[in-house]
C-alpha atoms as a PDB file:
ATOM      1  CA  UNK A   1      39.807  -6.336 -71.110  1.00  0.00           C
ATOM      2  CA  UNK A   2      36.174  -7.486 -70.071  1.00  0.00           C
ATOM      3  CA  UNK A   3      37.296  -9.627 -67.316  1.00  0.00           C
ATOM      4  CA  UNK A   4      40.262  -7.463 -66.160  1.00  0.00           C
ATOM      5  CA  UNK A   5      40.124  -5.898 -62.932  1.00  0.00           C
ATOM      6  CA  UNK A   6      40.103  -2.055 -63.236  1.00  0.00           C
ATOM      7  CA  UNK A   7      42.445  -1.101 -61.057  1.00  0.00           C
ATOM      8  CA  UNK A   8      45.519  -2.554 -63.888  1.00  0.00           C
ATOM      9  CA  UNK A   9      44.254  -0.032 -66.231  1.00  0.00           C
ATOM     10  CA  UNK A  10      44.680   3.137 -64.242  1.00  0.00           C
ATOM     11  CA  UNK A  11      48.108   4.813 -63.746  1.00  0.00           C
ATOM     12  CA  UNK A  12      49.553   5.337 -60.809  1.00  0.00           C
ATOM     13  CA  UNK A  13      50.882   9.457 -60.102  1.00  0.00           C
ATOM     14  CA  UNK A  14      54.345   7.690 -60.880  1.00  0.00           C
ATOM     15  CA  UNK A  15      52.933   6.686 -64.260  1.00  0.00           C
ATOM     16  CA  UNK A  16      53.257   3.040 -63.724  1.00  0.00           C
ATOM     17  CA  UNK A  17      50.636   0.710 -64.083  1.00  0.00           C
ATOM     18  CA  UNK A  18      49.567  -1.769 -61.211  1.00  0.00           C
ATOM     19  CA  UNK A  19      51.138  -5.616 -61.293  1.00  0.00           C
ATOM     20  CA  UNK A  20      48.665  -8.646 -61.576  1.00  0.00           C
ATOM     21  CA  UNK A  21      47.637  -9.544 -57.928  1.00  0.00           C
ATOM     22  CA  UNK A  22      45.021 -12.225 -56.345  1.00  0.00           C
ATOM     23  CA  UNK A  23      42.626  -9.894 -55.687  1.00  0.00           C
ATOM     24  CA  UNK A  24      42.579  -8.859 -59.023  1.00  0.00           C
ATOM     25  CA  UNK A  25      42.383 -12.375 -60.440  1.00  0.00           C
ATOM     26  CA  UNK A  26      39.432 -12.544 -58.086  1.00  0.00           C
ATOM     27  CA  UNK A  27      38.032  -9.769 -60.077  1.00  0.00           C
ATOM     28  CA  UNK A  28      38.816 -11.656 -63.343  1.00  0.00           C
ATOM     29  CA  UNK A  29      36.883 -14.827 -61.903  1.00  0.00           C
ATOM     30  CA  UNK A  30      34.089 -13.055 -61.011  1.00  0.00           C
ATOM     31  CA  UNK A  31      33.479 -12.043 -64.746  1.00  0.00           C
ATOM     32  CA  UNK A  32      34.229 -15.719 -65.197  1.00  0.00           C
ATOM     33  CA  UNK A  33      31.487 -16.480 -63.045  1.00  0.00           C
ATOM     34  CA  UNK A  34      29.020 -14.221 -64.310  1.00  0.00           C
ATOM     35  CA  UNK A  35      29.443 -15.873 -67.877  1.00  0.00           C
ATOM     36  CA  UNK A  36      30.018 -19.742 -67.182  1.00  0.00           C
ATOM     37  CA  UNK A  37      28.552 -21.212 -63.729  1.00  0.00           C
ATOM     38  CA  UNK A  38      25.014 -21.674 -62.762  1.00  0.00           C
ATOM     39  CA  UNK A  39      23.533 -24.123 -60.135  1.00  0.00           C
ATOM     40  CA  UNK A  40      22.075 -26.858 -62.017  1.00  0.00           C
ATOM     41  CA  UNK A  41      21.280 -30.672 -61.029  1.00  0.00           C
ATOM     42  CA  UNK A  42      23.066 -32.326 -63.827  1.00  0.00           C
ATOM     43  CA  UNK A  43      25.048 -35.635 -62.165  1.00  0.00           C
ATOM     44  CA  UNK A  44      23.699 -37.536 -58.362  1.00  0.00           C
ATOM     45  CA  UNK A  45      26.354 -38.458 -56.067  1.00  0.00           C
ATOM     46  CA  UNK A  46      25.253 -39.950 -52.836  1.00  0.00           C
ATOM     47  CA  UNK A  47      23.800 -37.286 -51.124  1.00  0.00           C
ATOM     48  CA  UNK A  48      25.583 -35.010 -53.839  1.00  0.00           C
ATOM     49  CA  UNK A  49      24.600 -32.805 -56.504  1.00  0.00           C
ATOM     50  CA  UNK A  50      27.436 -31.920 -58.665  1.00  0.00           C
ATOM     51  CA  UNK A  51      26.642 -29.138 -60.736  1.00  0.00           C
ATOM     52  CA  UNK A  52      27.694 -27.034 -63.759  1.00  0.00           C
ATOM     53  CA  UNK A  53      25.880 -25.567 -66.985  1.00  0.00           C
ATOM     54  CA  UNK A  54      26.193 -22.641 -68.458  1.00  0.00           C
ATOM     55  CA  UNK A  55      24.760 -19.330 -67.023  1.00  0.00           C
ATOM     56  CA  UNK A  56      24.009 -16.484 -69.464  1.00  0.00           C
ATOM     57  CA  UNK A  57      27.043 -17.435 -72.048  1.00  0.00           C
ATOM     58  CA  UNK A  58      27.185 -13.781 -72.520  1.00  0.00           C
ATOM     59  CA  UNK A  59      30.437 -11.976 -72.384  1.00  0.00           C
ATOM     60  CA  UNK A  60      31.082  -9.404 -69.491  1.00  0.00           C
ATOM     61  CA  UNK A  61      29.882  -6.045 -71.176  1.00  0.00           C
ATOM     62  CA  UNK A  62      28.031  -7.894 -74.175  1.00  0.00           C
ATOM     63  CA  UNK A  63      26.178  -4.662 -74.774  1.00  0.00           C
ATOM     64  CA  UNK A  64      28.933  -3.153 -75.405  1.00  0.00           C
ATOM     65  CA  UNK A  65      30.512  -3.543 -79.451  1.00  0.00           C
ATOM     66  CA  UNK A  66      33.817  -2.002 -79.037  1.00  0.00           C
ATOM     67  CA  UNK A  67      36.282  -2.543 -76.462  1.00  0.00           C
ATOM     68  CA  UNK A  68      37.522   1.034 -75.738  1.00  0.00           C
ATOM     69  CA  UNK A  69      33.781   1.206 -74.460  1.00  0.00           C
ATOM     70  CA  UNK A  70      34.779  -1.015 -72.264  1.00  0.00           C
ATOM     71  CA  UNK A  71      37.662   0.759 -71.009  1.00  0.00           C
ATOM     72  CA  UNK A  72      35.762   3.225 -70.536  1.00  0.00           C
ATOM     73  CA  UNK A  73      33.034   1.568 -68.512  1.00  0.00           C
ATOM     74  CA  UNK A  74      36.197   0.068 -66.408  1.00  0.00           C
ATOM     75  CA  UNK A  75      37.509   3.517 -65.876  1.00  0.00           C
ATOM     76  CA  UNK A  76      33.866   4.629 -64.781  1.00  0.00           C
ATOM     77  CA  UNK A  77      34.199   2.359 -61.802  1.00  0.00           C
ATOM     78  CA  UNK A  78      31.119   0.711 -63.863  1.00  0.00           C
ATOM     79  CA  UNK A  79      30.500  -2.843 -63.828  1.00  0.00           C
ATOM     80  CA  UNK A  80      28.653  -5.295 -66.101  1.00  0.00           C
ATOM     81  CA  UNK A  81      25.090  -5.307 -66.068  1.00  0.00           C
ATOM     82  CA  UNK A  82      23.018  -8.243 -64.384  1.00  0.00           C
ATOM     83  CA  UNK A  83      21.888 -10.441 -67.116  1.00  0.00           C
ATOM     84  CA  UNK A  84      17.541 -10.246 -67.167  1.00  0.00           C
ATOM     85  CA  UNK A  85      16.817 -13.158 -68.186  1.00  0.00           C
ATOM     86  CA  UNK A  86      17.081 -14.519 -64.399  1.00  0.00           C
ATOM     87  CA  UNK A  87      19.426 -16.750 -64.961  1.00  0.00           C
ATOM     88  CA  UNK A  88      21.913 -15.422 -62.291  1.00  0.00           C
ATOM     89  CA  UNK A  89      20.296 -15.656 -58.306  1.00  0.00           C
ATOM     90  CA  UNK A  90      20.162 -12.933 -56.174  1.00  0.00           C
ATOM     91  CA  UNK A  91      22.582 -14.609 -53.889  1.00  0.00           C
ATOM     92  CA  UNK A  92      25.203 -15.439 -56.779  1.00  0.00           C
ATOM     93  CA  UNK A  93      24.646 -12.057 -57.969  1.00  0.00           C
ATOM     94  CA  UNK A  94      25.840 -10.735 -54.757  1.00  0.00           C
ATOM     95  CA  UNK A  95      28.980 -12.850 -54.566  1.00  0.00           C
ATOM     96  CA  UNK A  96      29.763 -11.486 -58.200  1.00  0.00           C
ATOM     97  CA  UNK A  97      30.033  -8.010 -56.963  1.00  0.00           C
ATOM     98  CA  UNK A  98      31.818  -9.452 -54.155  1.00  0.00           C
ATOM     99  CA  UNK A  99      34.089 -10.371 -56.033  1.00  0.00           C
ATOM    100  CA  UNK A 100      33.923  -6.990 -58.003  1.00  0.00           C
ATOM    101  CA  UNK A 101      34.632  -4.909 -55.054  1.00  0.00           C
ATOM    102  CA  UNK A 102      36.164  -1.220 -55.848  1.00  0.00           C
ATOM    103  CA  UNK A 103      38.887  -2.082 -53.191  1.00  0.00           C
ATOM    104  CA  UNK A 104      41.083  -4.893 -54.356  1.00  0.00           C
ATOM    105  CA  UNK A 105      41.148  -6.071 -50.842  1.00  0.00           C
ATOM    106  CA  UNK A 106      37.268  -5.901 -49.783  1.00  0.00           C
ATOM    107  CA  UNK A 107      37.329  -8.748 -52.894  1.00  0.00           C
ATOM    108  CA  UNK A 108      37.072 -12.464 -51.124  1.00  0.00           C
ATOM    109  CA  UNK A 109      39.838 -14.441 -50.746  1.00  0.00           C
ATOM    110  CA  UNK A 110      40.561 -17.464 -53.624  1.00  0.00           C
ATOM    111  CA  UNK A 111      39.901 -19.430 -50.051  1.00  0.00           C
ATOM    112  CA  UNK A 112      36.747 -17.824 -49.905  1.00  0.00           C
ATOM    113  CA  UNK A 113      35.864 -18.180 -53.442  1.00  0.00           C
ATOM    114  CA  UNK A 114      37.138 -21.957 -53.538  1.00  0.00           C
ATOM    115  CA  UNK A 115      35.029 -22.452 -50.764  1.00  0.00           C
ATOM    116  CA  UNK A 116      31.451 -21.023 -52.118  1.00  0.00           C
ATOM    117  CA  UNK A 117      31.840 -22.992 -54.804  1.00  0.00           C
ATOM    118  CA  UNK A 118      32.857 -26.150 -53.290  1.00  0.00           C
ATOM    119  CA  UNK A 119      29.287 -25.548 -50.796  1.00  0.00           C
ATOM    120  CA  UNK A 120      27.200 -23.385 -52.797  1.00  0.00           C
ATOM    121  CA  UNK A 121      28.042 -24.295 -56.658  1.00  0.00           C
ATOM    122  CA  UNK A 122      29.634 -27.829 -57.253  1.00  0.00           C
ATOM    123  CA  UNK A 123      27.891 -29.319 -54.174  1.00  0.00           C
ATOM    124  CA  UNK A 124      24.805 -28.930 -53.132  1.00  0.00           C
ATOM    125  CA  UNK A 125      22.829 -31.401 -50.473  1.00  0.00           C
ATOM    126  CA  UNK A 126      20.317 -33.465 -51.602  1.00  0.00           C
ATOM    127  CA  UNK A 127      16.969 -33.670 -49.870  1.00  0.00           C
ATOM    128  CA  UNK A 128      16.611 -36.285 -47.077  1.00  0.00           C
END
């Protein structure tokens, strides 16, 4: 339930819940993101910097101890809080949410979000 997209939790006025969709995988991947990627210079590749290390290694919702809390945050529209220990960037932070977006389809594309991390996360130009 941390990294699940809100929108599969609420009911529709039919009383059905919503199917799994890309956008809200996109959602899920974002919570991914928030707890596993951070840029880091860890291997050199010509002219390459591939890069992965852990970020905050915190859970989405870590503060929270029971998962119904959770649920409740989700149904809140309320999303995790920004780690403070600075781990995360402004500019990652923003893609997060991004990918976070109320509106299943104001979320990125997987194109989109393949492609920041292919430029922004897992490589990164070297200095000339």
């Amino acid at each position: 339930m941390r990294w699940a997209a809100p929108e599969i939790y609420r009911i529709s006025e039919d009383e059905t819940m919503r199917a799994l969709t890309v956008q809200s995988d996109v959602y899920s991947f974002g919570c991914i993101f928030l707890e596993v990627l951070r840029p880091s210079r860890l291997h050199v590749v010509p002219r390459l910097t591939m890069i992965m290390q852990i970020l905050s290694g915190q859970v989405p919702y870590y503060y929270l101890v029971r998962e119904g809390q959770v649920l409740l945050e989700l149904q809140a529209g309320r999303k995790p809080n920004r780690p403070a220990d600075g781990s995360i960037t402004d500019r990652l932070w923003r893609f997060i949410n991004a990918c976070w977006a109320d509106m299943p389809n104001d979320r990125p594309t997987m194109q989109t979000v393949s492609r920041y991390i292919r430029h922004q996360i897992i490589l990164e130009k070297l200095p000339c």
